[in-house]
Protein backbone atom coordinates (compact mmCIF):
# COMPACT_ATOMS: atom_id res chain seq x y z
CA UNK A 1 -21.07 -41.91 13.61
CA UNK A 2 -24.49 -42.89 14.28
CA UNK A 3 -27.42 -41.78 16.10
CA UNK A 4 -26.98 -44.84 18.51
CA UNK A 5 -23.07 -43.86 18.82
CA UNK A 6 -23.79 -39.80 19.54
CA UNK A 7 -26.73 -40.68 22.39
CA UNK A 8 -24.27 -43.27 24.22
CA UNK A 9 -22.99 -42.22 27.31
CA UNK A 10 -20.49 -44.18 28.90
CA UNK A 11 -21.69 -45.02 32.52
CA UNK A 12 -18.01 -44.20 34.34
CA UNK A 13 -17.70 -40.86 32.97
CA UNK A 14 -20.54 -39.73 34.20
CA UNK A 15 -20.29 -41.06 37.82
CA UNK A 16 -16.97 -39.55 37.54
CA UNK A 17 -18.26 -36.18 36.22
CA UNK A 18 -21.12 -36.12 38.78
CA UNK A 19 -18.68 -36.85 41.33
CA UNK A 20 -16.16 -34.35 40.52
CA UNK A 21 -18.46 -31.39 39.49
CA UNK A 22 -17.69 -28.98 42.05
CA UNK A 23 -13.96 -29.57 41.05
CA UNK A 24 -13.93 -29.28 37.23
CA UNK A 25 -16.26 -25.99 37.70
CA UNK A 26 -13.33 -24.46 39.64
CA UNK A 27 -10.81 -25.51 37.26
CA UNK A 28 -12.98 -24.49 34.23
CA UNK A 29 -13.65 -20.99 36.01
CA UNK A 30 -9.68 -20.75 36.85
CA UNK A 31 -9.17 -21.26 32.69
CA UNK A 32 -11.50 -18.79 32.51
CA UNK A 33 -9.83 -16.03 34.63
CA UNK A 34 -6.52 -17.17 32.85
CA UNK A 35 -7.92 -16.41 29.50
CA UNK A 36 -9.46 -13.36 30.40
CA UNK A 37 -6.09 -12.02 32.10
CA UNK A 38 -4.25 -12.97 28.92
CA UNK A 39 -6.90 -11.37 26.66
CA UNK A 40 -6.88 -8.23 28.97
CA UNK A 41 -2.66 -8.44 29.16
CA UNK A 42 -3.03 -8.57 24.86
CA UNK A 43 -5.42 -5.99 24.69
CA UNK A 44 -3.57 -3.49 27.04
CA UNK A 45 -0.31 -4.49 24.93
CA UNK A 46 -1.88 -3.64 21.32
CA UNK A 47 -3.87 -0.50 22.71
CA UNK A 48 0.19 0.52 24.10
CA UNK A 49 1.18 -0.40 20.83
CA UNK A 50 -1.40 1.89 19.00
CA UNK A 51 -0.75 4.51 21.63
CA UNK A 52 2.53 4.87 20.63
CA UNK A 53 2.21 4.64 17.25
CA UNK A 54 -0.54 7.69 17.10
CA UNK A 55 1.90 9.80 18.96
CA UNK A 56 4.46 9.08 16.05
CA UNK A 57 2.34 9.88 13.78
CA UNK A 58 1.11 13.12 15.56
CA UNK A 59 4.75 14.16 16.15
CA UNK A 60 5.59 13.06 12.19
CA UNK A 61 2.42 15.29 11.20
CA UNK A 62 3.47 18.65 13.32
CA UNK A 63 7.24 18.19 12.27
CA UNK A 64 6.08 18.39 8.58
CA UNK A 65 3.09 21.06 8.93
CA UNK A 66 6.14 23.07 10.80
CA UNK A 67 8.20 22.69 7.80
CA UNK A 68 5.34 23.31 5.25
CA UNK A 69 4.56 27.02 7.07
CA UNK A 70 8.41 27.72 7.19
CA UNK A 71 8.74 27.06 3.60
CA UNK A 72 4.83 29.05 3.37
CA UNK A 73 6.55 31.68 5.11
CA UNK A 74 9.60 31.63 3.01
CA UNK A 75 8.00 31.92 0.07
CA UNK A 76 5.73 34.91 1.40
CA UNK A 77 8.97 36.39 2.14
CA UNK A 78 10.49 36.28 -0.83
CA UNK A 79 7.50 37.64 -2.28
CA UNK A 80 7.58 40.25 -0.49
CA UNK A 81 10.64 41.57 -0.42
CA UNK A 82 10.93 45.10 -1.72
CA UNK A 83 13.52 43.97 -3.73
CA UNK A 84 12.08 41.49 -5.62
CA UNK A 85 8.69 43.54 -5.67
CA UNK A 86 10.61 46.70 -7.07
CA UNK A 87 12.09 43.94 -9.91
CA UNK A 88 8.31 42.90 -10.29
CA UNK A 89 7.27 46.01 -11.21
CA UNK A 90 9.85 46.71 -13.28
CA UNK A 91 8.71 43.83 -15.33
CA UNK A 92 5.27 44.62 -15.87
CA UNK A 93 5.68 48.08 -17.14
CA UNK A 94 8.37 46.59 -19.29
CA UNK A 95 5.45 43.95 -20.25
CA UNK A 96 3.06 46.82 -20.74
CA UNK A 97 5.77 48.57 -22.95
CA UNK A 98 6.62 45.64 -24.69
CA UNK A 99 2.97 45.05 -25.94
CA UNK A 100 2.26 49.32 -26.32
CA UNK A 101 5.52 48.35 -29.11
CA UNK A 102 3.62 45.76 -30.76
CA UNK A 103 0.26 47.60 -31.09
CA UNK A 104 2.40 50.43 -32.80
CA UNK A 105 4.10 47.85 -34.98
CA UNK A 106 1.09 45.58 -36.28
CA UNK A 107 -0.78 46.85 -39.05
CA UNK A 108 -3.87 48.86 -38.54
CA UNK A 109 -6.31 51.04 -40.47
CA UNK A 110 -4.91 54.76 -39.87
CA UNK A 111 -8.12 55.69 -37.34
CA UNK A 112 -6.52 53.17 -34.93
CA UNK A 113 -2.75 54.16 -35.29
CA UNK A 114 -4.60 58.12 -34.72
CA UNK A 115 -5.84 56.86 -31.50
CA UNK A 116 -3.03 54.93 -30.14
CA UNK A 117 -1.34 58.14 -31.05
CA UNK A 118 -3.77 60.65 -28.99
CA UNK A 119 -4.16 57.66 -26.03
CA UNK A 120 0.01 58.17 -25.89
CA UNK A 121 0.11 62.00 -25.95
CA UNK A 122 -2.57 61.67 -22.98
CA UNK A 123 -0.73 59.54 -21.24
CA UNK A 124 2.64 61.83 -21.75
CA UNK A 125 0.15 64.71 -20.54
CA UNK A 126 -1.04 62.91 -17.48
CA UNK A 127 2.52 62.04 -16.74
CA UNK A 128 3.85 65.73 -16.81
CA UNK A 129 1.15 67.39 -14.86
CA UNK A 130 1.14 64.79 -12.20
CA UNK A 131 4.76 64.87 -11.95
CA UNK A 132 5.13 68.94 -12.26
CA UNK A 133 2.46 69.00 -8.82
CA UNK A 134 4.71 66.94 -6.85
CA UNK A 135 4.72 63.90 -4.15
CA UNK A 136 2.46 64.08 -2.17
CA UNK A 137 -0.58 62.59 -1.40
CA UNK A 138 -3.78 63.13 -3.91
CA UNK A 139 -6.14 60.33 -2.42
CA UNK A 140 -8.97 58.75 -4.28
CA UNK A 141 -10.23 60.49 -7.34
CA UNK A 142 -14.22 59.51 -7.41
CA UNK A 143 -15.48 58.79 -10.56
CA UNK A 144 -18.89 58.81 -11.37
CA UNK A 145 -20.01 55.48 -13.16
CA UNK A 146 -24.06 55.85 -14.67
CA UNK A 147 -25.22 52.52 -16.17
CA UNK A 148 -26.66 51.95 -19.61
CA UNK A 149 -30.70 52.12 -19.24
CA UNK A 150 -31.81 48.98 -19.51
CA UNK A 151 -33.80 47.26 -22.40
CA UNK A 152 -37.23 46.15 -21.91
CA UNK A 153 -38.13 42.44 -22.12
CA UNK A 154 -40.03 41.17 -24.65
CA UNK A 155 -43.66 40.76 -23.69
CA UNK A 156 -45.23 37.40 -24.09
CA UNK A 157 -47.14 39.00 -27.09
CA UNK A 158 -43.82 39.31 -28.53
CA UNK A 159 -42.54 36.26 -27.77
CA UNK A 160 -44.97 33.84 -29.49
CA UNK A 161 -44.96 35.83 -32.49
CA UNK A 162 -42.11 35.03 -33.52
């Protein structure tokens, strides 16, 4: 297309244009409102359509956070349970007797196998006299911890001398 053919105007369509101005600005304004409505109708249908679909998801989520603390809770439970717990304890001093057995049986220099022998006769000690006073309650023994004086730092003296 040339410059000639894009600058041409044909004569009737403009008299016909100029003539029916008031007309086609109505009908282009009536498109208008038409597309708008339809745009509108389209966006209120997808913002439904999201709406509905965030309150699945919502629902999904607390249905499965429900479950997660029932099985949390479960699991606390069984935990917990004083039977289990009683069974738990049973296995750790069995643990603790267990490896007691296998310090006694592994070979050691005789100044070791002397003091897992005094440590035990302690412990039997302990055992008796806090089993001879009774139940009942003996609350918190203190015990008095002192810390190890602390070394001096080097001075700087020191430090590049080396």
């Amino acid at each position: 297309m040339s410059e000639k053919d894009k600058s041409y105007i044909d004569p009737e369509l403009e008299k016909f244009l100029r003539e029916n101005k008031e007309m086609l600005e109505r009908l282009f304004k009536e498109e208008k409102a038409k597309l708008k409505e339809f745009f509108d109708e389209e966006d209120d249908f997808f913002k439904g359509a999201f709406d509905d679909e965030y309150a699945k998801a919502e629902d999904f989520f607390k249905e499965k956070k429900k479950k997660a603390e029932e099985t949390a809770q479960g699991m606390y439970n069984a935990f917990t349970d004083p039977e289990v717990q009683k069974h738990f304890m049973t296995m750790g001093m069995e643990f603790m007797l267990a490896m007691a057995a296998f310090m006694k049986a592994m070979p050691k220099p005789d100044a070791f196998k002397d003091m897992a022998d005094k440590a035990e006769e302690a412990r039997k000690k302990a055992s008796e006299s806090k089993s001879s006073k009774g139940p009942g309650p003996s609350g918190p023994e203190k015990i008095n911890i002192e810390s190890a004086p602390k070394k001096k730092a080097p001075s700087k003296k020191e430090k590049t001398s080396d």
